[in-house]
PDB file of N, CA and C in Angstrom:
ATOM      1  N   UNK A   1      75.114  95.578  62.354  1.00  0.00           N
ATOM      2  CA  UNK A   1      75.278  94.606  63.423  1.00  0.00           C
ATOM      3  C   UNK A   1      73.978  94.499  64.232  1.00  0.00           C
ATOM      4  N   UNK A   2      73.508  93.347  65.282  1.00  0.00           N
ATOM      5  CA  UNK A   2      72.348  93.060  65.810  1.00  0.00           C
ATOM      6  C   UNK A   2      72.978  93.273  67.178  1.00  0.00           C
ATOM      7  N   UNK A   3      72.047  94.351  67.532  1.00  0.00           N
ATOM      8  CA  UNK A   3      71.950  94.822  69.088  1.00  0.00           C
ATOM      9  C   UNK A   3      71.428  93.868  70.260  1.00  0.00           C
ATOM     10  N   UNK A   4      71.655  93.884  70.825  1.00  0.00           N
ATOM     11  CA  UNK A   4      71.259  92.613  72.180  1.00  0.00           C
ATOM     12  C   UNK A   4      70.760  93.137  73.266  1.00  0.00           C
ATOM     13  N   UNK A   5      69.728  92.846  73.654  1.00  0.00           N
ATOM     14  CA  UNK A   5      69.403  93.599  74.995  1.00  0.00           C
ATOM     15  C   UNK A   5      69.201  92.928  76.124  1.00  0.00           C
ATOM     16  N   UNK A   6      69.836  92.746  77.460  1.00  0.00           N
ATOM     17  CA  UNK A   6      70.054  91.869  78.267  1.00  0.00           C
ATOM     18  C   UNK A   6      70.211  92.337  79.746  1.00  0.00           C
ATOM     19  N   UNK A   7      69.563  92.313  80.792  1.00  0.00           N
ATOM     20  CA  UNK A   7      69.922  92.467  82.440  1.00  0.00           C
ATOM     21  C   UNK A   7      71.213  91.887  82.458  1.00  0.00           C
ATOM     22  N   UNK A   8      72.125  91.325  81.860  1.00  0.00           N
ATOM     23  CA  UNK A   8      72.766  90.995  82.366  1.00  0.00           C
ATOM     24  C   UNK A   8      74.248  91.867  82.298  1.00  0.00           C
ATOM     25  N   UNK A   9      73.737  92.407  81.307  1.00  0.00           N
ATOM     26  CA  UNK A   9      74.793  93.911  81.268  1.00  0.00           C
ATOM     27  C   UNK A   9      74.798  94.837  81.754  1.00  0.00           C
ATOM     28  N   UNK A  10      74.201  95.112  82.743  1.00  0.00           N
ATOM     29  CA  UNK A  10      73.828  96.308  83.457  1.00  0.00           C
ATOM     30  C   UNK A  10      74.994  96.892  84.356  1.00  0.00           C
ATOM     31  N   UNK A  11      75.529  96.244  84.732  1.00  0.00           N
ATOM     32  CA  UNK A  11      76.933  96.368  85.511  1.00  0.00           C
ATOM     33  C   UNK A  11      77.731  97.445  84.514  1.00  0.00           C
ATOM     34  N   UNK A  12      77.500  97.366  83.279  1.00  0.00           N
ATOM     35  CA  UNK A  12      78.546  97.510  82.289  1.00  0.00           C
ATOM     36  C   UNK A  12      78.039  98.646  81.432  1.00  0.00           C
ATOM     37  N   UNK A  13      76.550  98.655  80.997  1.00  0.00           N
ATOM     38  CA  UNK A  13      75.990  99.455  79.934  1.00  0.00           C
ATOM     39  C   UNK A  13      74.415 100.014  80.657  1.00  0.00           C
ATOM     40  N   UNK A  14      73.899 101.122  80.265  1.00  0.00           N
ATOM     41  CA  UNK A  14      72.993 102.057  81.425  1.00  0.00           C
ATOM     42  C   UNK A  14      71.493 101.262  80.238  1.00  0.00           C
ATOM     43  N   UNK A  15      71.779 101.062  79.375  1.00  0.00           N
ATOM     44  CA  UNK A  15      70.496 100.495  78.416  1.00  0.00           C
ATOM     45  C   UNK A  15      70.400  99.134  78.503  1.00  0.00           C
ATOM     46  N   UNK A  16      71.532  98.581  79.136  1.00  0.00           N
ATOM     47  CA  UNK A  16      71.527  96.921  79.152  1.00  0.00           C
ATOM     48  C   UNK A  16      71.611  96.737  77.803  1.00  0.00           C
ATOM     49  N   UNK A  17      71.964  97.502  76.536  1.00  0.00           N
ATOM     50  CA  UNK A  17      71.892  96.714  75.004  1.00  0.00           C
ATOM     51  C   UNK A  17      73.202  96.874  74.570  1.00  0.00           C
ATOM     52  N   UNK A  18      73.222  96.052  73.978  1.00  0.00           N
ATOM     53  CA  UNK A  18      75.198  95.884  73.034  1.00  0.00           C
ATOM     54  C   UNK A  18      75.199  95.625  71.816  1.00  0.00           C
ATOM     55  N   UNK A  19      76.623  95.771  71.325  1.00  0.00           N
ATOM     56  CA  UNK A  19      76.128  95.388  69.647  1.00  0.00           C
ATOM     57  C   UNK A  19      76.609  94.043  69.499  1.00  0.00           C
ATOM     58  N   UNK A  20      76.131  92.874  68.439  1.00  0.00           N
ATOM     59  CA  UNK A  20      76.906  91.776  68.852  1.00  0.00           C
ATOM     60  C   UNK A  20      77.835  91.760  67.994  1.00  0.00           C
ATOM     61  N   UNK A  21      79.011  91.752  68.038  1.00  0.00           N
ATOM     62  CA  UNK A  21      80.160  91.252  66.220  1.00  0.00           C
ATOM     63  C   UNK A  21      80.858  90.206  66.810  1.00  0.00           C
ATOM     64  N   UNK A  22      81.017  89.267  67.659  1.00  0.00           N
ATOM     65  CA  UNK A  22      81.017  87.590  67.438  1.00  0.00           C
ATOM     66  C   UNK A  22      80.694  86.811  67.749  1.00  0.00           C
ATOM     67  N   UNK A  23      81.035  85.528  67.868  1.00  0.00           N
ATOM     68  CA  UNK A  23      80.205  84.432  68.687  1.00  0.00           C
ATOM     69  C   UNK A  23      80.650  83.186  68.235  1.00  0.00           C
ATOM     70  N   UNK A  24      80.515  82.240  68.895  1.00  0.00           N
ATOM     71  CA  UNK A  24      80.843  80.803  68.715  1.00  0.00           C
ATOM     72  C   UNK A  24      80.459  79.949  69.317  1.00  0.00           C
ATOM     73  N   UNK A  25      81.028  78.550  69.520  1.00  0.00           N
ATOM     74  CA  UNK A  25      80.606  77.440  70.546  1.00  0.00           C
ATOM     75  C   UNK A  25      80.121  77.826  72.036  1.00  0.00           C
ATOM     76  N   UNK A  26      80.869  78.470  72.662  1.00  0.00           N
ATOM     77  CA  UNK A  26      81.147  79.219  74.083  1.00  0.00           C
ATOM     78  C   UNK A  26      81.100  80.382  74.185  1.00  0.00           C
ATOM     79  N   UNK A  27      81.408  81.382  73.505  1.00  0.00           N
ATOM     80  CA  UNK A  27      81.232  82.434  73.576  1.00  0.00           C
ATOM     81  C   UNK A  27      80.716  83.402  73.003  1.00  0.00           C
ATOM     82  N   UNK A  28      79.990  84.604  73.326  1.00  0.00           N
ATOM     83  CA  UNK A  28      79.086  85.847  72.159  1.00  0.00           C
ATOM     84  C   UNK A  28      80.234  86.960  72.733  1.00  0.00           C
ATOM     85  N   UNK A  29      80.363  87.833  71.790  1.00  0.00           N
ATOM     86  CA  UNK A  29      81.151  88.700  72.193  1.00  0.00           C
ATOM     87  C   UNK A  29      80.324  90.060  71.398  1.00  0.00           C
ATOM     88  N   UNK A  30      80.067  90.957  72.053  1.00  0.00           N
ATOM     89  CA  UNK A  30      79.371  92.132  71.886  1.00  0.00           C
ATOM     90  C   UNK A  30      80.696  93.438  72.243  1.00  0.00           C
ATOM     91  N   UNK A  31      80.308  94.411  72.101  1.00  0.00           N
ATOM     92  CA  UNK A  31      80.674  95.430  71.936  1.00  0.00           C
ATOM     93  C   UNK A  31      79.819  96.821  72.786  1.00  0.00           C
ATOM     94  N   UNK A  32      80.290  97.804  73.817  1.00  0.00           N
ATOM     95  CA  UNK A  32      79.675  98.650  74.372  1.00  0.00           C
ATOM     96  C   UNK A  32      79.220  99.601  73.311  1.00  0.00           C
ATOM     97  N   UNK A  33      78.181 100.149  74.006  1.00  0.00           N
ATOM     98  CA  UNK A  33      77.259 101.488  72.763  1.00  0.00           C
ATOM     99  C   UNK A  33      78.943 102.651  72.324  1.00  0.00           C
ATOM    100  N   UNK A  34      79.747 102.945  73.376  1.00  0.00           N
ATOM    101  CA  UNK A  34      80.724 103.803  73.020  1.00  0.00           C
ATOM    102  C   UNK A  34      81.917 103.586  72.422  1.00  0.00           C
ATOM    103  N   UNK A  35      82.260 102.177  72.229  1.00  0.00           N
ATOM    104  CA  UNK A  35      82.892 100.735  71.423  1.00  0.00           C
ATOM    105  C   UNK A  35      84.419 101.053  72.327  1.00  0.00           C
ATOM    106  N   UNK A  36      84.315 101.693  73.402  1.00  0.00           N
ATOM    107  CA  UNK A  36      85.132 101.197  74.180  1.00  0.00           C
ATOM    108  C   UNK A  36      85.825  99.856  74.849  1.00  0.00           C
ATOM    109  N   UNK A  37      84.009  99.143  75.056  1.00  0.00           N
ATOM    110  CA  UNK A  37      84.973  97.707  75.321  1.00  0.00           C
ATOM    111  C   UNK A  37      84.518  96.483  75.070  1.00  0.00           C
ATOM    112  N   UNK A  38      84.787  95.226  74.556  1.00  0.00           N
ATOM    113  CA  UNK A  38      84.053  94.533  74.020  1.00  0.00           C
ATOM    114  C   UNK A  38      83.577  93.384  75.420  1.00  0.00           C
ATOM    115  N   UNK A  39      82.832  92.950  75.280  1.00  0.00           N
ATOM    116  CA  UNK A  39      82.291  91.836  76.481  1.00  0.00           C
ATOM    117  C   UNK A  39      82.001  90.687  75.926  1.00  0.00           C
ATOM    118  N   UNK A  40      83.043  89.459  76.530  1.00  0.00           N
ATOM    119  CA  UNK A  40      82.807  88.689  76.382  1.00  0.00           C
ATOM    120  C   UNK A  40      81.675  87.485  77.162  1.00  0.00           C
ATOM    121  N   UNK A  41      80.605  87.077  76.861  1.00  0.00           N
ATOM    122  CA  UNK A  41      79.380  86.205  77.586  1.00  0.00           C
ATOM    123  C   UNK A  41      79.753  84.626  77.354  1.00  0.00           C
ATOM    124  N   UNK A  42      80.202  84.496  78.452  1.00  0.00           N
ATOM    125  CA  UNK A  42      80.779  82.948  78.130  1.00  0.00           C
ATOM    126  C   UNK A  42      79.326  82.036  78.496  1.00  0.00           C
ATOM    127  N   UNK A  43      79.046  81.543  77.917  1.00  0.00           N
ATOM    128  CA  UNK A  43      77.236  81.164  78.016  1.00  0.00           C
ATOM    129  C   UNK A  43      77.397  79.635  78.685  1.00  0.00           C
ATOM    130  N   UNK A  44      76.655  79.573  79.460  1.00  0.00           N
ATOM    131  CA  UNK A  44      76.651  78.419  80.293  1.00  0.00           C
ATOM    132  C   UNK A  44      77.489  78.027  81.232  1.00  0.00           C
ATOM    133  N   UNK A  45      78.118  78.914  81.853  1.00  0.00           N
ATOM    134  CA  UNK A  45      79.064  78.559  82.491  1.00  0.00           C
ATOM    135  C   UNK A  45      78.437  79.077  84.135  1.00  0.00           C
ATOM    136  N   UNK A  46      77.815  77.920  84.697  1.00  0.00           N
ATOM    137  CA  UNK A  46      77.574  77.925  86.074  1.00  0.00           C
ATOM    138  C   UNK A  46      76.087  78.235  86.391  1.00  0.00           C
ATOM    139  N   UNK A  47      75.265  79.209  86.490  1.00  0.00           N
ATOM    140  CA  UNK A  47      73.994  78.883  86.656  1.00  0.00           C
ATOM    141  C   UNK A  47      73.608  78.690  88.293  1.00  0.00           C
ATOM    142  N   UNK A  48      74.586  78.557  88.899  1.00  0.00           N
ATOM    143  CA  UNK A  48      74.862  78.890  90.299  1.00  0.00           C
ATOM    144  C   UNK A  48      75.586  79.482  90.844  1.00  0.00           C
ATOM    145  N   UNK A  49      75.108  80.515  91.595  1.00  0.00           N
ATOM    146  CA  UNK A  49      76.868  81.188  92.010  1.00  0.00           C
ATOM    147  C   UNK A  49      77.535  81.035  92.126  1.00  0.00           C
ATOM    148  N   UNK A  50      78.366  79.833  92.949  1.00  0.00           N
ATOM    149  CA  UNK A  50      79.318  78.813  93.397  1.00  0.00           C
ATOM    150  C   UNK A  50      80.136  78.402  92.396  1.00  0.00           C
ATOM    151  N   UNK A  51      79.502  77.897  91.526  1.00  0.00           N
ATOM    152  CA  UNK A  51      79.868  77.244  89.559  1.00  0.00           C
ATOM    153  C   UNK A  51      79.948  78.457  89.036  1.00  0.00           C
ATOM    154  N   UNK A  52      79.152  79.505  88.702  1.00  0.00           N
ATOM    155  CA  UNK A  52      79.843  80.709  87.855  1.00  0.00           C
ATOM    156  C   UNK A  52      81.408  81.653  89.112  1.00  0.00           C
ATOM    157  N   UNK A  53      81.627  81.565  89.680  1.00  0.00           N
ATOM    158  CA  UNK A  53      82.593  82.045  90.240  1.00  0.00           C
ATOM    159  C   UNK A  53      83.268  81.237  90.229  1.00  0.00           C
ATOM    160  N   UNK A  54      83.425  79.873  90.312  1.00  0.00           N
ATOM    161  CA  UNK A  54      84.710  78.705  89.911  1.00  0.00           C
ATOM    162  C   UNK A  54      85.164  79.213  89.002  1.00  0.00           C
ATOM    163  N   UNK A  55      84.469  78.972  87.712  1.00  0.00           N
ATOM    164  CA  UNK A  55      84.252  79.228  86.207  1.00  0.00           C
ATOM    165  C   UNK A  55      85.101  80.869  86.462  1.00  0.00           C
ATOM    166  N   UNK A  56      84.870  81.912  86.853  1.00  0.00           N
ATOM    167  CA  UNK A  56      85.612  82.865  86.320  1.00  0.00           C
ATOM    168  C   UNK A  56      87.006  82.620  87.021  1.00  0.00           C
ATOM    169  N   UNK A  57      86.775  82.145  88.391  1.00  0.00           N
ATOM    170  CA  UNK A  57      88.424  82.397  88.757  1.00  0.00           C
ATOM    171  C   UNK A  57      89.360  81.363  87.932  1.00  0.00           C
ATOM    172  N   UNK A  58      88.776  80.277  87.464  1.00  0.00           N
ATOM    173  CA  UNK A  58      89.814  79.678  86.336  1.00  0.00           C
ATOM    174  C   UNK A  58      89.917  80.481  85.581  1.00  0.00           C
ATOM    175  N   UNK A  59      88.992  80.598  84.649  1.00  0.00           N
ATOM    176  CA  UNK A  59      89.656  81.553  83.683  1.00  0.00           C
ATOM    177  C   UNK A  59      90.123  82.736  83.370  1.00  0.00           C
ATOM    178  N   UNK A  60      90.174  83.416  84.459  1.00  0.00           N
ATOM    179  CA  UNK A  60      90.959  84.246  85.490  1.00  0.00           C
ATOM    180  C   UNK A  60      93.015  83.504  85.082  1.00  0.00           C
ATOM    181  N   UNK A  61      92.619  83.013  86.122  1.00  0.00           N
ATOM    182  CA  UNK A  61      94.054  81.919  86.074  1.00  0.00           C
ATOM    183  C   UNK A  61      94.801  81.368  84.992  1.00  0.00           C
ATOM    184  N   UNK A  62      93.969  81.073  84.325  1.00  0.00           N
ATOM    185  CA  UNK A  62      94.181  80.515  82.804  1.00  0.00           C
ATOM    186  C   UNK A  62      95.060  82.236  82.046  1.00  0.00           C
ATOM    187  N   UNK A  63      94.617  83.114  81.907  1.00  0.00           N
ATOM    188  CA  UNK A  63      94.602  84.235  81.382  1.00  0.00           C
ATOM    189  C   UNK A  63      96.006  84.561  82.030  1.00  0.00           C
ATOM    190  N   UNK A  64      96.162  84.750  83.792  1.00  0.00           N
ATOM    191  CA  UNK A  64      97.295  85.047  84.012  1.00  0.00           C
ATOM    192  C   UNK A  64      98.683  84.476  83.682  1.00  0.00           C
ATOM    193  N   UNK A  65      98.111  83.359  83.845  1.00  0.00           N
ATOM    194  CA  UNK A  65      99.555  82.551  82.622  1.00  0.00           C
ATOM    195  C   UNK A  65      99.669  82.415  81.580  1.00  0.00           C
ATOM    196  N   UNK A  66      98.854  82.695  80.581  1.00  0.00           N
ATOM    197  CA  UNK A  66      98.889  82.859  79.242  1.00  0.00           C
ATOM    198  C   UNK A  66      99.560  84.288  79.179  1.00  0.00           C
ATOM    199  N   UNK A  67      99.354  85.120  79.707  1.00  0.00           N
ATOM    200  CA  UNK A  67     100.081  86.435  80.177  1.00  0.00           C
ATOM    201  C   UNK A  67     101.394  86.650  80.660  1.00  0.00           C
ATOM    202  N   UNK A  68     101.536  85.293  81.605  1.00  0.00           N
ATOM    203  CA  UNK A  68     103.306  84.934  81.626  1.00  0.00           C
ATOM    204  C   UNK A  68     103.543  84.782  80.760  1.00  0.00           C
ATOM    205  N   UNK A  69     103.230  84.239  79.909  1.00  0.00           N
ATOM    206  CA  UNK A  69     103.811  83.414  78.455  1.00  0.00           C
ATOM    207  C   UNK A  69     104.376  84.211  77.482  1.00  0.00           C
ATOM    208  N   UNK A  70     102.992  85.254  77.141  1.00  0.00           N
ATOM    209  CA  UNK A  70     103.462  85.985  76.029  1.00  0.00           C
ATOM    210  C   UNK A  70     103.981  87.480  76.786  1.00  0.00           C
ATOM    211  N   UNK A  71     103.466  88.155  77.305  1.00  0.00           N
ATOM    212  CA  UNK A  71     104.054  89.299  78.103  1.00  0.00           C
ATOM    213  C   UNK A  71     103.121  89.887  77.869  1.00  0.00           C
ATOM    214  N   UNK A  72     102.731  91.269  78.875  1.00  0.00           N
ATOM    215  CA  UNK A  72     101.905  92.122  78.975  1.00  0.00           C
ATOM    216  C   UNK A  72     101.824  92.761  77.732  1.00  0.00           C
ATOM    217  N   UNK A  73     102.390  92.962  76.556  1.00  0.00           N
ATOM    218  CA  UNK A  73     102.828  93.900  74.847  1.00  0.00           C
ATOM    219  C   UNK A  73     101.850  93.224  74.722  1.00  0.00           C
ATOM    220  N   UNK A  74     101.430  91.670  74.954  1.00  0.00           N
ATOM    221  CA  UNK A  74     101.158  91.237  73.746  1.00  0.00           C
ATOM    222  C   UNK A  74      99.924  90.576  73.933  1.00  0.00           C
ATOM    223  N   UNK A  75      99.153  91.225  75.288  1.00  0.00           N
ATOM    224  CA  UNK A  75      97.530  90.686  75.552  1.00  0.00           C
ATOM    225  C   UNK A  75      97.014  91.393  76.540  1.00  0.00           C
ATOM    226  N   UNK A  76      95.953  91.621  76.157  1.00  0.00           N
ATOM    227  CA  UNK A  76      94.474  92.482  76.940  1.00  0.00           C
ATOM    228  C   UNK A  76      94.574  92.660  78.075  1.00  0.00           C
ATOM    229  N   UNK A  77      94.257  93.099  79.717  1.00  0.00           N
ATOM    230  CA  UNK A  77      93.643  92.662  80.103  1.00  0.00           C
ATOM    231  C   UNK A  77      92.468  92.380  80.102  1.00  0.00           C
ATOM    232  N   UNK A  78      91.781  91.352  81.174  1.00  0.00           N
ATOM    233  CA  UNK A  78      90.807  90.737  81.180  1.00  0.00           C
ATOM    234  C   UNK A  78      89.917  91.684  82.825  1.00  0.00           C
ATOM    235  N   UNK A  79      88.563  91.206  82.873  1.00  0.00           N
ATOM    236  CA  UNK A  79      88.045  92.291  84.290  1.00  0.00           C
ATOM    237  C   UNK A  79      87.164  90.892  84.256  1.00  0.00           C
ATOM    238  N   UNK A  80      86.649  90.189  84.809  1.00  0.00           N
ATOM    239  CA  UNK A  80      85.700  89.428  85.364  1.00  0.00           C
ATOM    240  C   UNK A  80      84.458  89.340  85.896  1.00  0.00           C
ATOM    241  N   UNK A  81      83.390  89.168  85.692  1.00  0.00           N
ATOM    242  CA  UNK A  81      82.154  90.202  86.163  1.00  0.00           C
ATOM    243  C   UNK A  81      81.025  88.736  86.412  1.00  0.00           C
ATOM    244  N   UNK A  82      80.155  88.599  87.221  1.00  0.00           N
ATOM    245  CA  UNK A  82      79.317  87.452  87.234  1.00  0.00           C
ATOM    246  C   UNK A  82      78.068  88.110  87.437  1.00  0.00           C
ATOM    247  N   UNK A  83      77.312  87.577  86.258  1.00  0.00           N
ATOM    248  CA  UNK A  83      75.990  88.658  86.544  1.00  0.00           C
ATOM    249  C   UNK A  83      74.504  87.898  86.420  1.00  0.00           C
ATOM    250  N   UNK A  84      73.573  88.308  86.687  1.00  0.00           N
ATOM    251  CA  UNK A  84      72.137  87.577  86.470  1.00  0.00           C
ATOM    252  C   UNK A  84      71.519  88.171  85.339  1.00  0.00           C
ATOM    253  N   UNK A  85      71.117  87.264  84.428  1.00  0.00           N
ATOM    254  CA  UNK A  85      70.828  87.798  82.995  1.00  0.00           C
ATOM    255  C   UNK A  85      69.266  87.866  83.203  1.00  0.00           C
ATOM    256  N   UNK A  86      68.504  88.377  81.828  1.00  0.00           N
ATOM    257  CA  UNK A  86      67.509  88.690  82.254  1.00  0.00           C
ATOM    258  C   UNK A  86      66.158  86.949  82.480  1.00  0.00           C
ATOM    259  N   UNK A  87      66.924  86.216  82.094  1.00  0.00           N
ATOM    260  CA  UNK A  87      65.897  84.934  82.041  1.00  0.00           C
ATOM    261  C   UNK A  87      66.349  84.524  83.552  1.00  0.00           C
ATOM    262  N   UNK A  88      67.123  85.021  84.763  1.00  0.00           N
ATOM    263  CA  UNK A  88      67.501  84.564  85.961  1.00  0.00           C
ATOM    264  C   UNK A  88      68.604  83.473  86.152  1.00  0.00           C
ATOM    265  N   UNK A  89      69.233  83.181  84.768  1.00  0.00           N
ATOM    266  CA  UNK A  89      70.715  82.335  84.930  1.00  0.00           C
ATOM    267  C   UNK A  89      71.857  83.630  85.201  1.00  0.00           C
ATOM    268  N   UNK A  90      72.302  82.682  86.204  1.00  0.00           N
ATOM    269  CA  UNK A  90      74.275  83.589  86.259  1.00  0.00           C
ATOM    270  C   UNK A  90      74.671  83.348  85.362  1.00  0.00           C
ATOM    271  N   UNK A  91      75.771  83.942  84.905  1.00  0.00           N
ATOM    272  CA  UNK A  91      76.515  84.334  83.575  1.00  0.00           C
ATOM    273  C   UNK A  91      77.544  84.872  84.345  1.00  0.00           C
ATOM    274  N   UNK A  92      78.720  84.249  83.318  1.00  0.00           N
ATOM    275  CA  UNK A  92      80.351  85.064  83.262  1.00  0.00           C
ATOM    276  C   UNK A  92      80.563  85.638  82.008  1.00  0.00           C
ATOM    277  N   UNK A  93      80.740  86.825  82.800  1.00  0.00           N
ATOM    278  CA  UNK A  93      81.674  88.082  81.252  1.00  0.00           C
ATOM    279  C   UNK A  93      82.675  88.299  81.651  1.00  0.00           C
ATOM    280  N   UNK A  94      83.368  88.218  80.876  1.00  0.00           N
ATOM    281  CA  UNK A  94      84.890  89.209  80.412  1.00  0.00           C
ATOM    282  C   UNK A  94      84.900  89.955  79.977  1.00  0.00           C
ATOM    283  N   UNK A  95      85.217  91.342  80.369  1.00  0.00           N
ATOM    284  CA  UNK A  95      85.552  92.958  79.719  1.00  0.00           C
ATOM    285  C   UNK A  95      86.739  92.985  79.296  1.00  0.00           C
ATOM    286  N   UNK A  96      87.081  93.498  78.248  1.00  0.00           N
ATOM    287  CA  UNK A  96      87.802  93.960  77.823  1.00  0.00           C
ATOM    288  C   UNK A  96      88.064  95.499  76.959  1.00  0.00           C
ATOM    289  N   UNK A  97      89.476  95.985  76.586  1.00  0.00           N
ATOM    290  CA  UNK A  97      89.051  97.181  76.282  1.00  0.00           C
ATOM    291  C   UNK A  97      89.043  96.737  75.011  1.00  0.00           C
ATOM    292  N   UNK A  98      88.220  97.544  74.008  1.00  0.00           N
ATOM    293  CA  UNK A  98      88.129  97.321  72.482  1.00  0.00           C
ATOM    294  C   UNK A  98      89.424  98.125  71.826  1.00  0.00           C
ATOM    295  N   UNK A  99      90.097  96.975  70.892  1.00  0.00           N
ATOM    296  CA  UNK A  99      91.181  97.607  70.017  1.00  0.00           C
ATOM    297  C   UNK A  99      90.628  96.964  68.490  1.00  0.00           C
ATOM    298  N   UNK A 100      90.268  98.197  67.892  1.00  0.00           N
ATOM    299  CA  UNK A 100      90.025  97.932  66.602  1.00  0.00           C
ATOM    300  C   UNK A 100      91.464  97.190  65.965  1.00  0.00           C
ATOM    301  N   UNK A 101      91.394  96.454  65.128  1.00  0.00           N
ATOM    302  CA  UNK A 101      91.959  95.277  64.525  1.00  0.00           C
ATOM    303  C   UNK A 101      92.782  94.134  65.521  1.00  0.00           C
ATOM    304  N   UNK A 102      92.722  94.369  66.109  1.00  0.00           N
ATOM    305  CA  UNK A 102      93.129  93.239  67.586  1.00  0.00           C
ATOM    306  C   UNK A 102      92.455  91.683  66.789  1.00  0.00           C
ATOM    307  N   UNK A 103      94.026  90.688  66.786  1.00  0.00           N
ATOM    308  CA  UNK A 103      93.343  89.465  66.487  1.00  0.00           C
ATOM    309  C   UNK A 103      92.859  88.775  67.329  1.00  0.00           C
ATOM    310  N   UNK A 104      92.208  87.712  66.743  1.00  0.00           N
ATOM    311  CA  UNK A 104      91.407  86.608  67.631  1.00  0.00           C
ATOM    312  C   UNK A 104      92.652  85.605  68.012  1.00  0.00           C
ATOM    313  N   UNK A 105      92.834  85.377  69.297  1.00  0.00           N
ATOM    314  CA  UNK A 105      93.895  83.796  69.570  1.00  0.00           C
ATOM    315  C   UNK A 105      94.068  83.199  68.586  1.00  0.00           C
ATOM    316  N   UNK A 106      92.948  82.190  67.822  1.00  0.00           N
ATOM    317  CA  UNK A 106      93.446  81.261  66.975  1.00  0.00           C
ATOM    318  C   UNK A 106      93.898  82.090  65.895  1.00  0.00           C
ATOM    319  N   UNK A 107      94.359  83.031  65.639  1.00  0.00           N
ATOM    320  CA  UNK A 107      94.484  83.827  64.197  1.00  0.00           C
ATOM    321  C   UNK A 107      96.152  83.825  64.741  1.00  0.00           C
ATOM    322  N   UNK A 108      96.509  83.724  65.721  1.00  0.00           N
ATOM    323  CA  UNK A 108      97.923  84.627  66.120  1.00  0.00           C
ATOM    324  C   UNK A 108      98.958  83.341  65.524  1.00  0.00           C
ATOM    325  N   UNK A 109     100.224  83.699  64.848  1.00  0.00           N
ATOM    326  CA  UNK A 109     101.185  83.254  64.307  1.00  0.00           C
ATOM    327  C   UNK A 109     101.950  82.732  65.944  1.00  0.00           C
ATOM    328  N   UNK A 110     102.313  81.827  66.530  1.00  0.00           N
ATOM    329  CA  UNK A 110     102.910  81.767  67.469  1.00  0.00           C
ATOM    330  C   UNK A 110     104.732  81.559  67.406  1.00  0.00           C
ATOM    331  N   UNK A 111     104.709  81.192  66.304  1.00  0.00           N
ATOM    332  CA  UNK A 111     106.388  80.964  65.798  1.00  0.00           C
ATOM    333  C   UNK A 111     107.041  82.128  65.993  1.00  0.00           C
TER     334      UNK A 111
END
């Protein structure tokens, strides 16, 4: 896997580096050095403090009712973190704890 090294993890990891295992349109999702917890970098989201703290408390919100929905058995929590990366944009992460084979949303059977 390709390690990432970033100020903007510092909150989270003492080397600022992570491992990366996903990524997509919106999001990179890395992994801590002790694979305790994975972090999600929702990229572009705000760039101002004001706009990256909108940006997390929705999806904040979003999460807590998706959490009504299915019940606490059956999803993560989420921790919220707004940080300054090392090029000087804000950034929103999501922590989470790492569960080896844990699916991705779109993978889940909802029937």
């Amino acid at each position: 896997m390709i390690s990432y090294a970033n100020e903007v993890f510092a909150a989270i990891d003492h080397d600022h580096v992570l491992e990366r295992i996903a990524g997509g349109n919106e999001t990179e999702v890395y992994r801590t050095d002790d694979q305790r917890y994975v972090v999600k970098l929702k990229c572009d989201l705000g760039n101002t403090l004001p706009s990256a703290l909108a940006h997390a408390r929705a999806m904040r919100d979003a999460a807590e009712r998706y959490t009504g929905c299915l019940g606490p058995r059956h999803t993560i929590p989420s921790h919220y973190i707004v940080a300054r990366d090392t090029d000087g944009r804000i950034q929103v992460l999501v922590l989470q704890e790492f569960l080896a084979g844990a699916q991705p949303l779109f993978a889940l059977d909802y029937a």
